[in-house]
C-alpha atoms as a PDB file:
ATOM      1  CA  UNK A   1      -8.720  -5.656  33.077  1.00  0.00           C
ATOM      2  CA  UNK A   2      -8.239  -2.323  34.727  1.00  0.00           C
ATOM      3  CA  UNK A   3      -8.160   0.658  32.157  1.00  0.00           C
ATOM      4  CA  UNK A   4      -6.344  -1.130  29.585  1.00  0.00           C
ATOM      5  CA  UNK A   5     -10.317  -2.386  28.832  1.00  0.00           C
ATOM      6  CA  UNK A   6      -9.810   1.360  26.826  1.00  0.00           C
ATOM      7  CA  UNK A   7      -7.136   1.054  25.176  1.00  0.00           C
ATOM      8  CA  UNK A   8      -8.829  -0.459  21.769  1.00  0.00           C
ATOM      9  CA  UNK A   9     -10.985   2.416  21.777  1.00  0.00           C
ATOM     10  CA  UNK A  10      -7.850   5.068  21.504  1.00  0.00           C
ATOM     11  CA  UNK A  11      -5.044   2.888  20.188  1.00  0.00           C
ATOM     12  CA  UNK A  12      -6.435   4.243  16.455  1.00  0.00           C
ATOM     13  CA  UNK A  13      -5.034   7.698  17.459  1.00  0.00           C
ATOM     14  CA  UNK A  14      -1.484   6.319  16.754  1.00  0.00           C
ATOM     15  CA  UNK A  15      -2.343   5.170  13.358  1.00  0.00           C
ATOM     16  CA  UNK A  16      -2.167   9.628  12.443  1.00  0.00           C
ATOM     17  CA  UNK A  17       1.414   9.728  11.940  1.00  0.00           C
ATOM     18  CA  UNK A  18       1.545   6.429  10.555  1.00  0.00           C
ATOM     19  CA  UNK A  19      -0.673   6.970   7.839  1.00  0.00           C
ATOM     20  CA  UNK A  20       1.559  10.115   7.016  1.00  0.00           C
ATOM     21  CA  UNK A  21       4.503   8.422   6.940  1.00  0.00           C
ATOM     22  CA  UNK A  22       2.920   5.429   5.103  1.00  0.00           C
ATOM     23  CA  UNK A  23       1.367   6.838   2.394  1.00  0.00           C
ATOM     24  CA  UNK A  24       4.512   8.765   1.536  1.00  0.00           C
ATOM     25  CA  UNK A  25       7.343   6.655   2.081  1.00  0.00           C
ATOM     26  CA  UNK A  26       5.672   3.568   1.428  1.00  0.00           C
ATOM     27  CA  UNK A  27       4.914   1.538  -2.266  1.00  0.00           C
ATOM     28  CA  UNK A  28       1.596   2.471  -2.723  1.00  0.00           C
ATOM     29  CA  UNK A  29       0.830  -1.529  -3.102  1.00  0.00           C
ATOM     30  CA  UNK A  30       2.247  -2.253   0.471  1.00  0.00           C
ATOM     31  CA  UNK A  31       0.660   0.945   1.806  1.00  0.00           C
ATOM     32  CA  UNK A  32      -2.467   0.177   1.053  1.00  0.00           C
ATOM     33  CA  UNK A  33      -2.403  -3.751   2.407  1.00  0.00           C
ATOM     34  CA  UNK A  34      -0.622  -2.034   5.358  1.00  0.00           C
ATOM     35  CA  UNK A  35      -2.932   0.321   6.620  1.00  0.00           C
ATOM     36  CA  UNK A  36      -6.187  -1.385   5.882  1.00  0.00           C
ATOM     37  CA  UNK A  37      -5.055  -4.476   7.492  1.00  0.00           C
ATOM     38  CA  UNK A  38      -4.301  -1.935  10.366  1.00  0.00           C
ATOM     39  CA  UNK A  39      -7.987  -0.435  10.067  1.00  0.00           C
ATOM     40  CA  UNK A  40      -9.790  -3.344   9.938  1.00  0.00           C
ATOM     41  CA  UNK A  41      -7.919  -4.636  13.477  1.00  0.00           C
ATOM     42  CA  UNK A  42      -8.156  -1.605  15.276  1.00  0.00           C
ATOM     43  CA  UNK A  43     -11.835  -1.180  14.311  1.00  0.00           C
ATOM     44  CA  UNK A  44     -12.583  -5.053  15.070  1.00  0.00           C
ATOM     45  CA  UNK A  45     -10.584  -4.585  18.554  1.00  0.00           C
ATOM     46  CA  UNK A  46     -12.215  -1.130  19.288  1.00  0.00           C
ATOM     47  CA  UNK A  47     -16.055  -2.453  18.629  1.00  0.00           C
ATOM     48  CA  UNK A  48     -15.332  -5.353  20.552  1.00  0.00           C
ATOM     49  CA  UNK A  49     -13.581  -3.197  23.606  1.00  0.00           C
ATOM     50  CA  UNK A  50     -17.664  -1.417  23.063  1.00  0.00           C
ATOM     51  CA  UNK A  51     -19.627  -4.755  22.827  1.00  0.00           C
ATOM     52  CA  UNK A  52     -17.410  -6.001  26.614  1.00  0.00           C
ATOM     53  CA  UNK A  53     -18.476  -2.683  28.173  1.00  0.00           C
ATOM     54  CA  UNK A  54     -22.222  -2.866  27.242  1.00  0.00           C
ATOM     55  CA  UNK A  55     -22.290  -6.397  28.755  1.00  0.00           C
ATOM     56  CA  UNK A  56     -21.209  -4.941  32.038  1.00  0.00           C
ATOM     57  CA  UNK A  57     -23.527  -1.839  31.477  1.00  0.00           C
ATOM     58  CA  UNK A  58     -26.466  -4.579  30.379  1.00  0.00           C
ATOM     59  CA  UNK A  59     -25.899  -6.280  33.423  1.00  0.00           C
ATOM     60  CA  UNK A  60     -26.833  -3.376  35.182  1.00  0.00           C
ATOM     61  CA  UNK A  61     -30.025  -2.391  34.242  1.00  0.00           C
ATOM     62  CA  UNK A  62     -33.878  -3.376  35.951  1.00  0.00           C
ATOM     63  CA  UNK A  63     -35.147  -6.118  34.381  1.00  0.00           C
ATOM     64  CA  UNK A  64     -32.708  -7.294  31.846  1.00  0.00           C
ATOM     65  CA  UNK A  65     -32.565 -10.714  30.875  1.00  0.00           C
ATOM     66  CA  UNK A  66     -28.792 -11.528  31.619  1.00  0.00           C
ATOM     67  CA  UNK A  67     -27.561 -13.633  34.590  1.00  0.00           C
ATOM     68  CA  UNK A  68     -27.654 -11.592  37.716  1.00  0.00           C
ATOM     69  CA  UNK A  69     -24.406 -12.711  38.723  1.00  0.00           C
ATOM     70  CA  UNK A  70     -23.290 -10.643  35.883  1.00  0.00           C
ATOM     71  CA  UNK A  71     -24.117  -7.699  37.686  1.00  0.00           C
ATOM     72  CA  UNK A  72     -21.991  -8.934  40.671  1.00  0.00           C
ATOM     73  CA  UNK A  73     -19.666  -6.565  42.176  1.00  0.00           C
ATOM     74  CA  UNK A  74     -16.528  -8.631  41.206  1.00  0.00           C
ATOM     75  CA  UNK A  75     -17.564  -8.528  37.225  1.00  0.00           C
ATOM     76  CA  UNK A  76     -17.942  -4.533  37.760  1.00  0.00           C
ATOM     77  CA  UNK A  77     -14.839  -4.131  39.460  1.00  0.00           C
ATOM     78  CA  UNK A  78     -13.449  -5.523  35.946  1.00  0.00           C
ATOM     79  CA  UNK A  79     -14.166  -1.929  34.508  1.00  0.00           C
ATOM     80  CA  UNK A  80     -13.328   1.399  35.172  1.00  0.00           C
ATOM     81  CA  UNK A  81     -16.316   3.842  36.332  1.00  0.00           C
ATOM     82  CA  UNK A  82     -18.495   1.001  35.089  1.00  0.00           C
ATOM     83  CA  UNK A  83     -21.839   2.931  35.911  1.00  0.00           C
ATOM     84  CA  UNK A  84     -20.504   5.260  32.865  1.00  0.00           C
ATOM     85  CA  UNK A  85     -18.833   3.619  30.816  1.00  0.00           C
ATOM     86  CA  UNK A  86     -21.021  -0.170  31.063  1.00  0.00           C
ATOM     87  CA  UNK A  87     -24.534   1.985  29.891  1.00  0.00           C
ATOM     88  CA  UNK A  88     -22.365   4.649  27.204  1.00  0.00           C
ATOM     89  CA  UNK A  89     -21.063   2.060  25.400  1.00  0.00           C
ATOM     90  CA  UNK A  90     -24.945   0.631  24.707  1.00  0.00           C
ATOM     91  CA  UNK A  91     -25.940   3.540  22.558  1.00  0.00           C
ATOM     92  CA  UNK A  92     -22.455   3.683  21.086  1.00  0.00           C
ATOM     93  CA  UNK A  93     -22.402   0.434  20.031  1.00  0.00           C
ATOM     94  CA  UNK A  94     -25.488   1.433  18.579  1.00  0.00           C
ATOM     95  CA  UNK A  95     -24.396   4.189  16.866  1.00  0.00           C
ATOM     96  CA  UNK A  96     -21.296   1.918  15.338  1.00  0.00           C
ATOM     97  CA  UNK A  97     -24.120  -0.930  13.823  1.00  0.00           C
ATOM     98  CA  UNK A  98     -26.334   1.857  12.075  1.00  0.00           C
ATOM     99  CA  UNK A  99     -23.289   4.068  10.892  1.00  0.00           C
ATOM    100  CA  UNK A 100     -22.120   0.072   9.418  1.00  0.00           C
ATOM    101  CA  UNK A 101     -24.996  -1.322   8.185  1.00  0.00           C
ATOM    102  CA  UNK A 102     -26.121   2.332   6.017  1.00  0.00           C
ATOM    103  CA  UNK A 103     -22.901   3.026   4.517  1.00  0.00           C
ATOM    104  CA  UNK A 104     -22.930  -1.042   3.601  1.00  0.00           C
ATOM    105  CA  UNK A 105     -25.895  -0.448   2.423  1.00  0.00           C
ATOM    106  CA  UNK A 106     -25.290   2.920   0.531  1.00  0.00           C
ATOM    107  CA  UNK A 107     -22.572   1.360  -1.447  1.00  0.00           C
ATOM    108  CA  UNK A 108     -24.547  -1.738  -2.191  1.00  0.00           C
ATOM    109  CA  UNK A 109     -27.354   0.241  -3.595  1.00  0.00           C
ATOM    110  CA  UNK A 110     -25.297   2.926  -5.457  1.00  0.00           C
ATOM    111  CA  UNK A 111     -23.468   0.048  -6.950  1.00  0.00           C
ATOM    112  CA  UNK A 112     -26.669  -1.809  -8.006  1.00  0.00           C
ATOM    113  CA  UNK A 113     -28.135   1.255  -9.324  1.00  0.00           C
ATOM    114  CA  UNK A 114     -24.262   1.925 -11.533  1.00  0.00           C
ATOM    115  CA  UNK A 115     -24.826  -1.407 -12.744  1.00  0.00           C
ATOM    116  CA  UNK A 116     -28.763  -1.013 -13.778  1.00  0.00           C
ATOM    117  CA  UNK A 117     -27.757   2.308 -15.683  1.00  0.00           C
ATOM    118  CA  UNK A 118     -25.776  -0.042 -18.132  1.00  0.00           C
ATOM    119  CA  UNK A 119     -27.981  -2.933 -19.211  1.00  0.00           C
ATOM    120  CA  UNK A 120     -27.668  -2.964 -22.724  1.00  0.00           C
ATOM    121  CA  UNK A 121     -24.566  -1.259 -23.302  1.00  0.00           C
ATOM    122  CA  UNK A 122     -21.867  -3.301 -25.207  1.00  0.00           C
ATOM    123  CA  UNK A 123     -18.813  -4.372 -23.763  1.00  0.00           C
ATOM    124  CA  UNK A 124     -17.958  -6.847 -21.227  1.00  0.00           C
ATOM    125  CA  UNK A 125     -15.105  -4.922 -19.547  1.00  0.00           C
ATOM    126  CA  UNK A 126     -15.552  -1.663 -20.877  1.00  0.00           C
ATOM    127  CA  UNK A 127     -18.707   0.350 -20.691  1.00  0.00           C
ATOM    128  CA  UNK A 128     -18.515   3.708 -22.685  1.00  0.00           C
ATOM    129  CA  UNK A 129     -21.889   6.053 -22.207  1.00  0.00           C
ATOM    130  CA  UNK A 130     -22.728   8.168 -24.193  1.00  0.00           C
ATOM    131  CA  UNK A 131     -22.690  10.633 -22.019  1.00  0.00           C
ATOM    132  CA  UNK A 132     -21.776  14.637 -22.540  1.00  0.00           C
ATOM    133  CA  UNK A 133     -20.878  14.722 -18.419  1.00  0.00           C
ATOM    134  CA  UNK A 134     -16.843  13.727 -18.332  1.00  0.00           C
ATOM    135  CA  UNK A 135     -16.575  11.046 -15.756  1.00  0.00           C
ATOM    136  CA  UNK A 136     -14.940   7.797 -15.313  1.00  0.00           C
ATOM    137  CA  UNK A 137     -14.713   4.482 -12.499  1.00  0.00           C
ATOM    138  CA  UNK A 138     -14.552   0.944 -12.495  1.00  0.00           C
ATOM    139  CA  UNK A 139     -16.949  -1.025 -10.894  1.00  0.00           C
ATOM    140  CA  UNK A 140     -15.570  -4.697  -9.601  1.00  0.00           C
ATOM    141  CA  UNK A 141     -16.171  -5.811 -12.381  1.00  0.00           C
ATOM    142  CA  UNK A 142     -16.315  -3.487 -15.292  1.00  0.00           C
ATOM    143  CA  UNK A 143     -14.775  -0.214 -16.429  1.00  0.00           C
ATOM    144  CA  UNK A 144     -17.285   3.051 -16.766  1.00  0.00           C
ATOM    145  CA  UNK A 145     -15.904   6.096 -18.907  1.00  0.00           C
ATOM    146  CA  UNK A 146     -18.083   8.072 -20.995  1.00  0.00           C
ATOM    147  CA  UNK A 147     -18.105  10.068 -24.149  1.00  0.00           C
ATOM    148  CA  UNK A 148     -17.504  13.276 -22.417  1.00  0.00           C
ATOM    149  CA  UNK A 149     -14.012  12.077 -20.915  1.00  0.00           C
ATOM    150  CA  UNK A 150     -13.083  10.063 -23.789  1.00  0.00           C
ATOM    151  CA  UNK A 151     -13.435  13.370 -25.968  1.00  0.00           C
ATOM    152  CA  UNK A 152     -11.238  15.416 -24.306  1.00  0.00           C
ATOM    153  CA  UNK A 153      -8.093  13.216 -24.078  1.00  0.00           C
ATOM    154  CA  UNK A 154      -5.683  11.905 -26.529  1.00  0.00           C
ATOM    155  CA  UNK A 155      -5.165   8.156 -27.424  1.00  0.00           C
ATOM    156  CA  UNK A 156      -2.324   7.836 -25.395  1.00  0.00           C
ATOM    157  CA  UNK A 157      -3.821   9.562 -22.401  1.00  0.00           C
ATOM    158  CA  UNK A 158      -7.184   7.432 -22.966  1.00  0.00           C
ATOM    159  CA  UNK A 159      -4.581   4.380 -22.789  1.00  0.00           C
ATOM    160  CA  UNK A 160      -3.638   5.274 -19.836  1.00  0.00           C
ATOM    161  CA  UNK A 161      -6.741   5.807 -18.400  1.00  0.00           C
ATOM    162  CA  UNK A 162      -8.184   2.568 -19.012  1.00  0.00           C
ATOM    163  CA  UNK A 163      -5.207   0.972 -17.551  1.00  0.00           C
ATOM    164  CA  UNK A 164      -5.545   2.784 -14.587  1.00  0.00           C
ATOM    165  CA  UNK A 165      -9.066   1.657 -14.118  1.00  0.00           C
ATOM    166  CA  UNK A 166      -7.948  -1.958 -15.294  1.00  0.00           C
ATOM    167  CA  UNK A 167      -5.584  -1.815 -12.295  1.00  0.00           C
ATOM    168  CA  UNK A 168      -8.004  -1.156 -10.291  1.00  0.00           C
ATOM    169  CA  UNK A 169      -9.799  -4.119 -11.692  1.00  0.00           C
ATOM    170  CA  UNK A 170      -6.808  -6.348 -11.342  1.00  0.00           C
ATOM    171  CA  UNK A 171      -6.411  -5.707  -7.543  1.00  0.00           C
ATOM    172  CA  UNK A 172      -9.743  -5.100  -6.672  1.00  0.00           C
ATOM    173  CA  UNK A 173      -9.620  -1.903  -4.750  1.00  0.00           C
ATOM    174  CA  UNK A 174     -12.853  -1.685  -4.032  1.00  0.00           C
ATOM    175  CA  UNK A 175     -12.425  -3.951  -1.095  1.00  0.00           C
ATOM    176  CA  UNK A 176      -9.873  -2.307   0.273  1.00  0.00           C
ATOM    177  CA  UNK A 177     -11.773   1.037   0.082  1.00  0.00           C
ATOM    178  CA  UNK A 178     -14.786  -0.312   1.404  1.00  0.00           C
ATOM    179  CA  UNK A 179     -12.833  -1.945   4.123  1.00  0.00           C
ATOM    180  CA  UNK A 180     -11.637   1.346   5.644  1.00  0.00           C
ATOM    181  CA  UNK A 181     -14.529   3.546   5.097  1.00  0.00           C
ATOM    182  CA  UNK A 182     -16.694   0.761   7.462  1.00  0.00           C
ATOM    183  CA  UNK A 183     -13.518   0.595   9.813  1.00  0.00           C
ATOM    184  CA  UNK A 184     -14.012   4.948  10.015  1.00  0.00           C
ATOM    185  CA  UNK A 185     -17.595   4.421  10.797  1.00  0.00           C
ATOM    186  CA  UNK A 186     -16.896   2.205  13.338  1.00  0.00           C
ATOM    187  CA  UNK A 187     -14.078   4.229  15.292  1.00  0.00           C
ATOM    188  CA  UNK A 188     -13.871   8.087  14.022  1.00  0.00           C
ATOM    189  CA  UNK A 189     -10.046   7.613  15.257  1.00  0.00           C
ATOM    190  CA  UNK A 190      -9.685   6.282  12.070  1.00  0.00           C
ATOM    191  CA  UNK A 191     -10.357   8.553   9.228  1.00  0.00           C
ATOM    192  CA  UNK A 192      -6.639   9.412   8.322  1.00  0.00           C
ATOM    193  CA  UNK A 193      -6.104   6.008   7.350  1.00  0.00           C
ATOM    194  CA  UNK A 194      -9.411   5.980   5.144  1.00  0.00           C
ATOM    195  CA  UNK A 195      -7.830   8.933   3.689  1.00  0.00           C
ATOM    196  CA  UNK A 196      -4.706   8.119   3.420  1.00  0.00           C
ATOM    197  CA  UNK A 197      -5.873   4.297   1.398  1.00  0.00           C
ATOM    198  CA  UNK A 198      -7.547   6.322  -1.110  1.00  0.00           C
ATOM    199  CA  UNK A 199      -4.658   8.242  -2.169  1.00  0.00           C
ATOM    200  CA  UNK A 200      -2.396   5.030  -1.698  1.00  0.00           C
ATOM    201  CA  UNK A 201      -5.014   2.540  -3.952  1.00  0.00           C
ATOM    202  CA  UNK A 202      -4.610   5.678  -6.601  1.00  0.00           C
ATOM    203  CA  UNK A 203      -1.480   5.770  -6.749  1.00  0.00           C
ATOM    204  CA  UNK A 204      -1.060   1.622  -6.730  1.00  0.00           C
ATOM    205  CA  UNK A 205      -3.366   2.077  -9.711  1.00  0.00           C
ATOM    206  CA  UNK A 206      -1.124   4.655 -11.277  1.00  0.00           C
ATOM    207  CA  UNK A 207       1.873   2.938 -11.078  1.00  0.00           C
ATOM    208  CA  UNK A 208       0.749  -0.018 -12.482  1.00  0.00           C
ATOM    209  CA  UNK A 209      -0.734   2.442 -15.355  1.00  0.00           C
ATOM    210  CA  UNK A 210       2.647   3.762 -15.979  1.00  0.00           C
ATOM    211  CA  UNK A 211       4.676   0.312 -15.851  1.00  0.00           C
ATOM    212  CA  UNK A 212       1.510  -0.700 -18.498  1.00  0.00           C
ATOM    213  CA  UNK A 213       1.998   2.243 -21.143  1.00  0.00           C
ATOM    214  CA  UNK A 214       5.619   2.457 -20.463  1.00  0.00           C
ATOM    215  CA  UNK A 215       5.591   6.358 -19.748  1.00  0.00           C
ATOM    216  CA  UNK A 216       4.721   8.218 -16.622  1.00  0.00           C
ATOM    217  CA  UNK A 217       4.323  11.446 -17.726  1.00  0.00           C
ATOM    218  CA  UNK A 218       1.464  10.495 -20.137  1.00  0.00           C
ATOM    219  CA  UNK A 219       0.024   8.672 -17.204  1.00  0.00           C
ATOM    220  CA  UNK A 220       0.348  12.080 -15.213  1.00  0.00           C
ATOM    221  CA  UNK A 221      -1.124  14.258 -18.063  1.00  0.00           C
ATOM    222  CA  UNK A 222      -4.185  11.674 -18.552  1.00  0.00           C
ATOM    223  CA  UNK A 223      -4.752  12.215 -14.831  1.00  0.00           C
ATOM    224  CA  UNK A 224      -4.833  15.912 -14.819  1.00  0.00           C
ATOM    225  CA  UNK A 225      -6.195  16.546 -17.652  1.00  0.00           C
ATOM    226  CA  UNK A 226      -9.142  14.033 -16.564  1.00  0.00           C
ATOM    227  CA  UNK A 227      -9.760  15.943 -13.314  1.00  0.00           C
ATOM    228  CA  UNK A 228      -9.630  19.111 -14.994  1.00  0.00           C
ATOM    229  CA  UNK A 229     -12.492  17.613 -17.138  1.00  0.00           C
ATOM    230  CA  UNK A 230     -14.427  15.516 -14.770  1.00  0.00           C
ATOM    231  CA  UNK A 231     -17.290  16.645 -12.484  1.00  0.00           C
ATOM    232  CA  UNK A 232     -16.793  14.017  -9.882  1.00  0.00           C
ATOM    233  CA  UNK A 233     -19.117  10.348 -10.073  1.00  0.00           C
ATOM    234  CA  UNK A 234     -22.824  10.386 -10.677  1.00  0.00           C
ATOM    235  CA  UNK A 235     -23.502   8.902  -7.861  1.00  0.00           C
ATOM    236  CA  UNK A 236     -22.033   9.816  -4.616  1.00  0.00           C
ATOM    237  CA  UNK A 237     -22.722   6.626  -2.713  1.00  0.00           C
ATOM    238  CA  UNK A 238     -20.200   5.444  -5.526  1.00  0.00           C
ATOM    239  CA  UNK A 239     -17.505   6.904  -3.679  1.00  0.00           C
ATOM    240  CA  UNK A 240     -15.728   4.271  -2.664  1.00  0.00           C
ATOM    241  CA  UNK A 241     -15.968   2.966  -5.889  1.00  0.00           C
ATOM    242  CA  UNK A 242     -15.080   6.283  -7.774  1.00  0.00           C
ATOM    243  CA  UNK A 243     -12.622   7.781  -5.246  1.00  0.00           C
ATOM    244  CA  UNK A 244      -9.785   9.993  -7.591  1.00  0.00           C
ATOM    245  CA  UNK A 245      -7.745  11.039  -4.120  1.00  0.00           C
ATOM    246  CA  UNK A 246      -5.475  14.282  -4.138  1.00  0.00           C
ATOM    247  CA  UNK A 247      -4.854  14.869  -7.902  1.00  0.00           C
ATOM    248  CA  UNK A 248      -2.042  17.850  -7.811  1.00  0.00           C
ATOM    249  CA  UNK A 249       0.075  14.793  -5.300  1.00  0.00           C
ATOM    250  CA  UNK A 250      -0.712  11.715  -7.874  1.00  0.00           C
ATOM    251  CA  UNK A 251       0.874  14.208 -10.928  1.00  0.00           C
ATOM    252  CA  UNK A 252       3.769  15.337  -9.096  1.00  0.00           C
ATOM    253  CA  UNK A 253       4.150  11.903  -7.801  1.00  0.00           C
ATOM    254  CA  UNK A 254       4.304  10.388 -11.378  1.00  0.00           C
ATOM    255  CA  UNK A 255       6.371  12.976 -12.411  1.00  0.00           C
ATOM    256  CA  UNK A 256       9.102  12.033 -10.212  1.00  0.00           C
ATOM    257  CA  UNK A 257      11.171   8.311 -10.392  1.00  0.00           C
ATOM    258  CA  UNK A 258       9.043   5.166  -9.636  1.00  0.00           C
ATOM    259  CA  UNK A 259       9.052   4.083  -5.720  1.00  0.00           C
ATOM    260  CA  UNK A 260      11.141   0.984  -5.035  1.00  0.00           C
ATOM    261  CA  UNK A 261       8.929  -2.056  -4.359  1.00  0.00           C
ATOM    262  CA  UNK A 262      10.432  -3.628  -1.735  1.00  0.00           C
ATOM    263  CA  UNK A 263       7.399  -4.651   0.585  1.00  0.00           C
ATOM    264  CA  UNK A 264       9.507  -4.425   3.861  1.00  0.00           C
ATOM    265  CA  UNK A 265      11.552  -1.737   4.278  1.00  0.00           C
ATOM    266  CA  UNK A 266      14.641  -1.438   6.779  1.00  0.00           C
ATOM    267  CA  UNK A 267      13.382  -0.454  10.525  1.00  0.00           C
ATOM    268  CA  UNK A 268      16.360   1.830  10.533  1.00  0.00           C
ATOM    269  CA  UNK A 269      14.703   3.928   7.708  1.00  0.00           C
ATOM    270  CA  UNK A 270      11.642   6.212   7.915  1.00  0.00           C
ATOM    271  CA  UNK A 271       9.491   4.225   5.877  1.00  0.00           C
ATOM    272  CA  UNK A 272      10.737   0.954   7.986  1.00  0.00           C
ATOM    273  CA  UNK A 273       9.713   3.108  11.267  1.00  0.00           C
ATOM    274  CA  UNK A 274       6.140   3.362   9.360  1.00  0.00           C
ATOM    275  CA  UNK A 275       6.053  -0.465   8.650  1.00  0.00           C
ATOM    276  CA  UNK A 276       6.708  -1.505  12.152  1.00  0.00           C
ATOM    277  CA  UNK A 277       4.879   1.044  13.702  1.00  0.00           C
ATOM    278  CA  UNK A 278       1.713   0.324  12.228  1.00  0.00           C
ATOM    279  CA  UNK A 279       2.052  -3.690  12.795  1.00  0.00           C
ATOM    280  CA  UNK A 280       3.177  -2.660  16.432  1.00  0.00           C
ATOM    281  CA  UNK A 281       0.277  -0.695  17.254  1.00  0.00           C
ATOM    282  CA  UNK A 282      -2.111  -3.360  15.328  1.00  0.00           C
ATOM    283  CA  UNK A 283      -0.784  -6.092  17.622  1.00  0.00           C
ATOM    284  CA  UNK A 284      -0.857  -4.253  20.860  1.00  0.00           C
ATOM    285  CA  UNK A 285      -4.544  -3.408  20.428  1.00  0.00           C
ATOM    286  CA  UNK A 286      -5.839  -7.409  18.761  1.00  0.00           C
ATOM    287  CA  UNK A 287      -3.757  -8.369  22.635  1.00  0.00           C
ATOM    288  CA  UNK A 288      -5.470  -5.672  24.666  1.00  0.00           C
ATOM    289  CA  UNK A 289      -9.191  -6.388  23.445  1.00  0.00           C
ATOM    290  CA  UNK A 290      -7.917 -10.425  22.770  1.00  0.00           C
ATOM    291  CA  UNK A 291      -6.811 -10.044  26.794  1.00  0.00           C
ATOM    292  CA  UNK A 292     -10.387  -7.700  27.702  1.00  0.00           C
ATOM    293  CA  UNK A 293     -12.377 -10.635  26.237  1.00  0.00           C
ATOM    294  CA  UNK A 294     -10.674 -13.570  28.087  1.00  0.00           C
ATOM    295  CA  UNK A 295     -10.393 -12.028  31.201  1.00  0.00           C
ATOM    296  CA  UNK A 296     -14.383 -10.464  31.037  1.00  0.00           C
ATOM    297  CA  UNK A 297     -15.826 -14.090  29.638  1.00  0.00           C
ATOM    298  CA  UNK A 298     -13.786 -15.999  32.783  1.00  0.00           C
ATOM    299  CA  UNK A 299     -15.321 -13.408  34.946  1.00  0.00           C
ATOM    300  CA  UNK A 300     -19.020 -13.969  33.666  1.00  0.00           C
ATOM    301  CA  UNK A 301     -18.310 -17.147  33.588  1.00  0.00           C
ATOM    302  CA  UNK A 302     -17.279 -17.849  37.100  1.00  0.00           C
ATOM    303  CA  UNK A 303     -20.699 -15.403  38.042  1.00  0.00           C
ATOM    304  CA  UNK A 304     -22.842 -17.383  35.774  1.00  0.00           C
ATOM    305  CA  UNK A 305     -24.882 -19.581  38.007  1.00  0.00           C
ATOM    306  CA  UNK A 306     -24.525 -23.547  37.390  1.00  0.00           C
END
């Protein structure tokens, strides 16, 4: 395998100037596919290029319970400065399963809890609280606003609103957001694309808010005017549910003509540069760790005694 056993684990590093170019040259709709497919392989690939290493560094150690052939010269010489890098990838895997499993958890509670807060309210898709805090965000399967945000926009703007949040109903953005925010706990490489698929599922949402009221500047004014008045989700493990992304970007966005929704652009363009870019660097890290794994399980397996 050689030091291209790595590569999974620093591949995410190109996905910086891809999420730039992305999120800004991009349709929001095939921005957001884009770079959480992306996420989700790199952080797959990277936590498996972790779980290979600690097999080697298992191997290692007094009294484990793995075959001792797996501790066999020949299955070291697989990996790089395997003394270091076999036993620090046991604790980092570690560290990627607890970061995981609480920020799963997080979001599963906060969402619970959202959804406890409004037993009893009327309304099957729209829940309105009366509530003097101004604050607004869909749930997967309802839409939260309450009295405090309603008040302070106009009937066109509260259209708006609720056809943002319907959007993000319709495409069910939540996974998406949830996807990415496990895929940055799992490689920190990875944060500008968590970043960059909250302001692209925004602006999808937006979009599809202005194409439903049939003018983009109310859109924009419902969306300032909203942050203006909000004070951010009561619950902060809600965030991937309540996420608003850069607000002064989504206005001047919606202020200018609607992006062209053409899925794949031209590679000769910018945006097609981003497109390609992104799948290339996907693909070259799923055949790295794919390669890692097939080459380190024939190795074990050829040390495994009959």
């Amino acid at each position: 395998m050689g030091v291209f056993v790595f590569l999974p684990l620093v591949l995410p590093l190109t996905a910086w100037p891809v999420a730039r170019l992305a999120e800004g040259r991009l349709h929001p709709r095939t921005a957001t596919r884009l770079l959480t497919a992306v996420a989700l392989v790199m952080a797959v690939c990277s936590t498996l290029c972790l779980a290979l290493l600690m097999v080697v560094g298992t191997a290692q150690l007094p009294g484990n319970p793995l075959p001792d052939g797996w501790s066999d010269p020949e299955v070291r010489a697989a990996v790089p400065h395997d003394e270091i890098a076999g036993r620090a990838a046991i604790p980092a895997l570690g560290v990627v399963a607890v970061l995981c499993g609480r920020a799963l958890h997080r979001h599963r509670r906060g969402a619970r809890l959202a959804r406890r807060a409004l037993t009893g309210l009327p309304g099957r898709e729209v829940a309105v609280l009366p509530d003097g805090a101004p604050y607004a965000y869909a749930l997967p399967d309802r839409i939260v606003a309450t009295t405090g945000l309603l008040g302070g926009l106009a009937p066109a703007e509260r259209r708006a609103l609720f056809a943002h949040e319907r959007a993000h109903l319709a495409a069910r953005h939540h996974r998406y957001l949830l996807a990415v925010h496990l895929a940055a706990r799992a490689n920190p490489f990875l944060r500008p694309l968590r970043t960059a698929v909250v302001y692209t599922a925004e602006r999808w949402a937006d979009e599809e808010a202005a194409r439903a009221v049939g003018d983009r500047r109310t859109v924009a004014r419902a969306i300032g005017k909203a942050a203006l008045l909000s004070t951010g989700s009561p619950a902060p493990t809600l965030a991937a549910l309540a996420a608003t992304g850069p607000v002064p970007r989504r206005v001047a966005a919606l202020l200018g003509p609607a992006p062209v929704a053409r899925d794949w652009p031209s590679a000769f363009t910018a945006a097609g540069l981003a497109v390609w870019g992104a799948a290339a660097g996907a693909l070259v890290s799923a055949m790295s760790s794919a390669n890692s794994a097939i080459t380190l399980f024939l190795i074990l397996h050829a040390a495994t005694p009959l």
